[in-house]
C-alpha atoms as a PDB file:
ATOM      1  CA  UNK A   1     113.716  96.941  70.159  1.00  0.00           C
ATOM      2  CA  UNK A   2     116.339  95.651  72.401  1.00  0.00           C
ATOM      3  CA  UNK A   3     118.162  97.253  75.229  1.00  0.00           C
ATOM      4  CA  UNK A   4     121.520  95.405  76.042  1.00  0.00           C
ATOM      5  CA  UNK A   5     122.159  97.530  78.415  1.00  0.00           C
ATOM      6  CA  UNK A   6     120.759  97.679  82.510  1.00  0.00           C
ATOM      7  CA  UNK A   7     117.967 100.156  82.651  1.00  0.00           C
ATOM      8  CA  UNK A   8     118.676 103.107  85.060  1.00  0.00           C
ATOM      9  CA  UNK A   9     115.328 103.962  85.333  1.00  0.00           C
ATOM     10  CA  UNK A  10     112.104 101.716  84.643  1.00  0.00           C
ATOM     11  CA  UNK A  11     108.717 102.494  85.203  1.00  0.00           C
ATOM     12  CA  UNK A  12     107.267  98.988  86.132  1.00  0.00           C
ATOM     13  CA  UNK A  13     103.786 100.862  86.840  1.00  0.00           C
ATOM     14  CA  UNK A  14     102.985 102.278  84.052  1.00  0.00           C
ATOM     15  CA  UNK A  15     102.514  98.784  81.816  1.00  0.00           C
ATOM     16  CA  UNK A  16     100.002  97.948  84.382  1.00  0.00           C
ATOM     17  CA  UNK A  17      97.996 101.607  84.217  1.00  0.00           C
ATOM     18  CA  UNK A  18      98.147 101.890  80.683  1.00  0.00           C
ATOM     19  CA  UNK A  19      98.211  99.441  77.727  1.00  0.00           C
ATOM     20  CA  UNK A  20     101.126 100.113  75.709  1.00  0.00           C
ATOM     21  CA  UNK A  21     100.237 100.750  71.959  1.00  0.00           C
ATOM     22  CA  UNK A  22     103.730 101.594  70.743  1.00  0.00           C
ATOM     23  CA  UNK A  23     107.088 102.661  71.728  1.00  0.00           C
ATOM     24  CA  UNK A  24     109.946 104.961  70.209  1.00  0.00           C
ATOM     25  CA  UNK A  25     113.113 105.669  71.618  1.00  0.00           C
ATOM     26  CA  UNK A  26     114.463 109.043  72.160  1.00  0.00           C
ATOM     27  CA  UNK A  27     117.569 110.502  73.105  1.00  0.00           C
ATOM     28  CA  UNK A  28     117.762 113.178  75.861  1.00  0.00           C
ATOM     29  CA  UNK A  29     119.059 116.936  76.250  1.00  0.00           C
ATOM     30  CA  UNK A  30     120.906 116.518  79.286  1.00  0.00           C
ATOM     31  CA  UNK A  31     123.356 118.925  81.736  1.00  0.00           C
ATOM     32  CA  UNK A  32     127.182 117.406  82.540  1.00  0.00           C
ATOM     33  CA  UNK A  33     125.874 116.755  86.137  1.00  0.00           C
ATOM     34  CA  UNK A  34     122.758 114.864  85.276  1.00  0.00           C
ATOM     35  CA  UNK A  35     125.342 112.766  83.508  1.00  0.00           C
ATOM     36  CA  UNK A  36     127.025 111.890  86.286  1.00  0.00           C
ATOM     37  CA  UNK A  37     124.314 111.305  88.410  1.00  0.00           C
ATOM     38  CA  UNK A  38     122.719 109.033  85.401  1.00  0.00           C
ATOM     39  CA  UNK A  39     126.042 107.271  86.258  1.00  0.00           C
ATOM     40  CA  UNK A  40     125.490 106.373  89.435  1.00  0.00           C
ATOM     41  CA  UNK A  41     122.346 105.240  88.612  1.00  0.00           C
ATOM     42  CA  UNK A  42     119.678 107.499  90.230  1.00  0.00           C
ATOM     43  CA  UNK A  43     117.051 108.485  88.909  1.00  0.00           C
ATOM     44  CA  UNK A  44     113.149 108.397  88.984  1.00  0.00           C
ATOM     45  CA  UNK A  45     110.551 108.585  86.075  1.00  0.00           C
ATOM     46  CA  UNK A  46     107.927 106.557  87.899  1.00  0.00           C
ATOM     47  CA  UNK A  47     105.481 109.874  87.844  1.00  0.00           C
ATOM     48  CA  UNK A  48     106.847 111.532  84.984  1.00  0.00           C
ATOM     49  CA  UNK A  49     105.392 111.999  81.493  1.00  0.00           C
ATOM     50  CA  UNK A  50     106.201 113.255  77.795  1.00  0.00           C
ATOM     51  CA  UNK A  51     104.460 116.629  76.788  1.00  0.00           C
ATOM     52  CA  UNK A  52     104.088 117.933  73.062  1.00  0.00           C
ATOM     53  CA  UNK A  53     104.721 121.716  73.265  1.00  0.00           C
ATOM     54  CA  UNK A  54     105.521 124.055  70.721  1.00  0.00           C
ATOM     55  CA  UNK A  55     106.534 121.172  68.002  1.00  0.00           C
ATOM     56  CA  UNK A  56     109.360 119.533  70.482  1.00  0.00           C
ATOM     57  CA  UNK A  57     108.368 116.998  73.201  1.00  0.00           C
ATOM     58  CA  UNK A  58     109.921 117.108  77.081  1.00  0.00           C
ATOM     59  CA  UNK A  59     110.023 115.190  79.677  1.00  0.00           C
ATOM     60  CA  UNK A  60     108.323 116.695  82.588  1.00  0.00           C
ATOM     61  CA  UNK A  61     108.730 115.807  86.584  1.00  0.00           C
ATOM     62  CA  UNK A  62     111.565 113.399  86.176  1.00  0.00           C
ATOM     63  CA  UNK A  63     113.923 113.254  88.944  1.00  0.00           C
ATOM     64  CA  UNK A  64     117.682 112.759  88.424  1.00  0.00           C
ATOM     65  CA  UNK A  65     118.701 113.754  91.822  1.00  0.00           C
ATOM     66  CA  UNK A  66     121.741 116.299  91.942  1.00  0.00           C
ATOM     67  CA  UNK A  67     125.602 115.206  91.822  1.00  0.00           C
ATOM     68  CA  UNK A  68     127.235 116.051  95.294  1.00  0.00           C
ATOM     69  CA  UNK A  69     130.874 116.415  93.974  1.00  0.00           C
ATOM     70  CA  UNK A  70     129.450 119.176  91.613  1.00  0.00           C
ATOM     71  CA  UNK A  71     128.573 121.366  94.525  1.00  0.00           C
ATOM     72  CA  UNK A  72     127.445 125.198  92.508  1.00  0.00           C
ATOM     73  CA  UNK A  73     127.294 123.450  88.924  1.00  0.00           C
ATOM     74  CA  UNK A  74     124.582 121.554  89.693  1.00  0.00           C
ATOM     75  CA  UNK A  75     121.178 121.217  88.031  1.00  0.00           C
ATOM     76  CA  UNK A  76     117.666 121.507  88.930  1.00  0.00           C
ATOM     77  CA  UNK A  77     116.702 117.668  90.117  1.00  0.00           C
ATOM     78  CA  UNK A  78     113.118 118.010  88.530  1.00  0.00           C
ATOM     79  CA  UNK A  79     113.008 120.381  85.701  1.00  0.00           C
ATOM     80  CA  UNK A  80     111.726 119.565  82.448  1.00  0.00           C
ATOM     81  CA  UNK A  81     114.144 118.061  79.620  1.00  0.00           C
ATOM     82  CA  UNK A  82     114.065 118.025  75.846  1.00  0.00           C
ATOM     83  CA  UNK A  83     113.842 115.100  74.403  1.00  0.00           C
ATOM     84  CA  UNK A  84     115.374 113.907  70.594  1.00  0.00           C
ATOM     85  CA  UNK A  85     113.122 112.683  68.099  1.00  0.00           C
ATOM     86  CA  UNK A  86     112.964 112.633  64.442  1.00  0.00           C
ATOM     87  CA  UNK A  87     110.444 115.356  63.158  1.00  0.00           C
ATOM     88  CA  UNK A  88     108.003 112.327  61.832  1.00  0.00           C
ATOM     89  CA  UNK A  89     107.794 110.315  65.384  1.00  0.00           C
ATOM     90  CA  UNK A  90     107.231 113.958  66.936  1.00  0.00           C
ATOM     91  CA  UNK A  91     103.783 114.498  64.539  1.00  0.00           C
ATOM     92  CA  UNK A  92     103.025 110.968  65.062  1.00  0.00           C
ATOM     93  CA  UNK A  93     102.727 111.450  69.273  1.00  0.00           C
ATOM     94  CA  UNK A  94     101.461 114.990  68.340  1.00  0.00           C
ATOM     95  CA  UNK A  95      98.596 112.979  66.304  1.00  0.00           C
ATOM     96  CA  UNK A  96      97.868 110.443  69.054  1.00  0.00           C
ATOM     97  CA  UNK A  97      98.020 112.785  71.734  1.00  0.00           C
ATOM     98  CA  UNK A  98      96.014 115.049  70.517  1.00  0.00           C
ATOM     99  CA  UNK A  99      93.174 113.239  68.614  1.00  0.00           C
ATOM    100  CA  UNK A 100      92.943 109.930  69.948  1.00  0.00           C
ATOM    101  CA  UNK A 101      93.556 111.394  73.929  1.00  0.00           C
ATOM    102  CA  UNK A 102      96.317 109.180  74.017  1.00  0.00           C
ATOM    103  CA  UNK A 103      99.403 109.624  76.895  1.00  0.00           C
ATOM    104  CA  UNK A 104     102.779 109.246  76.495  1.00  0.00           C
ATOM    105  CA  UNK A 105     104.476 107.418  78.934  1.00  0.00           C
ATOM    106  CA  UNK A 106     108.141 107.135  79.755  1.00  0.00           C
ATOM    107  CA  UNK A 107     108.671 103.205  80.153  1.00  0.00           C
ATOM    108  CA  UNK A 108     112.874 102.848  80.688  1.00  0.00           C
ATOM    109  CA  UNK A 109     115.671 105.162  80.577  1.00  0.00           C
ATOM    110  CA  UNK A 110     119.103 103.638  80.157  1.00  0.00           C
ATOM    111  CA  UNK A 111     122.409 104.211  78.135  1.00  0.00           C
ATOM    112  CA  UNK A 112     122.957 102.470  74.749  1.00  0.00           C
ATOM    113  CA  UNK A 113     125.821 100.500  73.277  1.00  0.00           C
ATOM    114  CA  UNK A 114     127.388 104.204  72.491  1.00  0.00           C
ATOM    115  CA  UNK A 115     127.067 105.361  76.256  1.00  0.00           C
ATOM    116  CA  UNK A 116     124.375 107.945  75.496  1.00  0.00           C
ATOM    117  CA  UNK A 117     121.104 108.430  77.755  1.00  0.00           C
ATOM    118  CA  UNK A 118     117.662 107.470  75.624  1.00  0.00           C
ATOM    119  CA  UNK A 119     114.691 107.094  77.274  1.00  0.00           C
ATOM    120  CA  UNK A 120     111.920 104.584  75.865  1.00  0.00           C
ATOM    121  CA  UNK A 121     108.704 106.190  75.437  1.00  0.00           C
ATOM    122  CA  UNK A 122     105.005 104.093  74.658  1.00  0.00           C
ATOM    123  CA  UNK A 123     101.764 105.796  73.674  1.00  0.00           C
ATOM    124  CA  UNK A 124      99.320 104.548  76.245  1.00  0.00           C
ATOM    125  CA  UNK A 125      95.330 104.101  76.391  1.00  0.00           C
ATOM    126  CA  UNK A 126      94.533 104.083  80.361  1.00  0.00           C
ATOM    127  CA  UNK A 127      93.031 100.801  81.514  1.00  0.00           C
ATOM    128  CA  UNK A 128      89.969 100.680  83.066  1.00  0.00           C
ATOM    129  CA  UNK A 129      90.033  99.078  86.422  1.00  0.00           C
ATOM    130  CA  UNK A 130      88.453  95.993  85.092  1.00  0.00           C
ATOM    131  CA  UNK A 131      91.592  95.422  82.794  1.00  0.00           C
ATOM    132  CA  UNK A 132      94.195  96.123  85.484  1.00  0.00           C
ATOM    133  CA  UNK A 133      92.560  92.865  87.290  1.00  0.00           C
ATOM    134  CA  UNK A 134      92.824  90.879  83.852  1.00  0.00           C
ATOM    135  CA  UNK A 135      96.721  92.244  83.613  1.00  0.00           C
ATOM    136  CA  UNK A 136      96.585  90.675  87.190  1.00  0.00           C
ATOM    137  CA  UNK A 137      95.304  87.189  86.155  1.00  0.00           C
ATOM    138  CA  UNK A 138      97.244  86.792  83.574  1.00  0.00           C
ATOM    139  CA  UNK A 139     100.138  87.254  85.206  1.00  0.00           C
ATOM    140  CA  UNK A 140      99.557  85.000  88.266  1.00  0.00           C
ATOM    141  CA  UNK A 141      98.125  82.280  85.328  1.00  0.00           C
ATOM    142  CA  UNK A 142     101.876  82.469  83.956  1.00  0.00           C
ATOM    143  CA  UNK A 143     103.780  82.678  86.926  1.00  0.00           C
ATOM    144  CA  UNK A 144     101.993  79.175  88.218  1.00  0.00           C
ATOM    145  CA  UNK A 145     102.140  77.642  84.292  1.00  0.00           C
ATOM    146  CA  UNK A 146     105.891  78.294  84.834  1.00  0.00           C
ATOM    147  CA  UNK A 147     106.385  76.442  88.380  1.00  0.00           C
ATOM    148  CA  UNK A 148     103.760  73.440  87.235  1.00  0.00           C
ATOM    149  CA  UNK A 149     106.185  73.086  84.376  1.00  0.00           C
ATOM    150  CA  UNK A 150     109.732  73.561  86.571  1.00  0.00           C
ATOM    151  CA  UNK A 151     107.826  70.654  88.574  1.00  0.00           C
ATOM    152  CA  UNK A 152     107.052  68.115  85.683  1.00  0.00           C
ATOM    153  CA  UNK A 153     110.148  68.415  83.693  1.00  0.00           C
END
């Protein structure tokens, strides 16, 4: 899947807590003035998560801060928000979620080539502390692999 597009939101921790068994993209029920704010680019998912209730999946405790020039119209910063998915990818999450105690976890939220909000979602298994050090490694291993071969060539 690839986003063209700069993310507005990432969450950079959560491919380091949890190890990422798939992803789907979703679109987003969203207010005028969380538009606009999306616009500006604020906004915060690092603590948020996806939620399966009642057959429809939300978006809980992400923060798209409020949009000044709206003054009264405005909308809650942290309230939950629907998000779209086809009715098959919702049973699928319902399915991991539920019997495999799998999270989801919302990994980027950006606009597409059409201008409209999606958010990136990935089913996660939490790592154990031992595998956040290997994550570590690995990445430290690459980083110098990289410079070593700048150097030679």
């Amino acid at each position: 899947m690839r986003v063209k597009s700069k993310p507005i939101a990432e969450n950079r921790r959560a491919r380091y807590e949890y190890a990422i068994e798939e992803t789907f993209e979703a679109g987003i029920a969203l207010v005028g003035t969380e538009v606009k704010s999306l616009r500006q680019g604020q906004a915060n998912i690092a603590e948020s998560y996806a939620s399966v209730e009642g057959g429809e999946v939300f978006l809980v405790n992400a923060n798209i801060p409020i949009y000044e020039p709206a003054s009264q119209f405005n909308h809650k910063p942290k309230r939950p928000r629907k998000l779209l998915l086809k009715h098959k990818e919702i049973s699928k999450l319902m399915g991991a979620v539920q019997r495999k105690g799998r999270t989801i976890v919302p990994l980027k939220l950006y606009f597409n080539n059409r201008g409209l909000a999606k958010i990136l979602l990935g089913i996660g298994i939490g790592k154990k502390l031992v595998d956040k050090r290997q994550t570590q490694k690995t990445r430290d291993w690459n980083k110098q692999k990289a410079r070593l071969m700048k150097e030679r060539g």
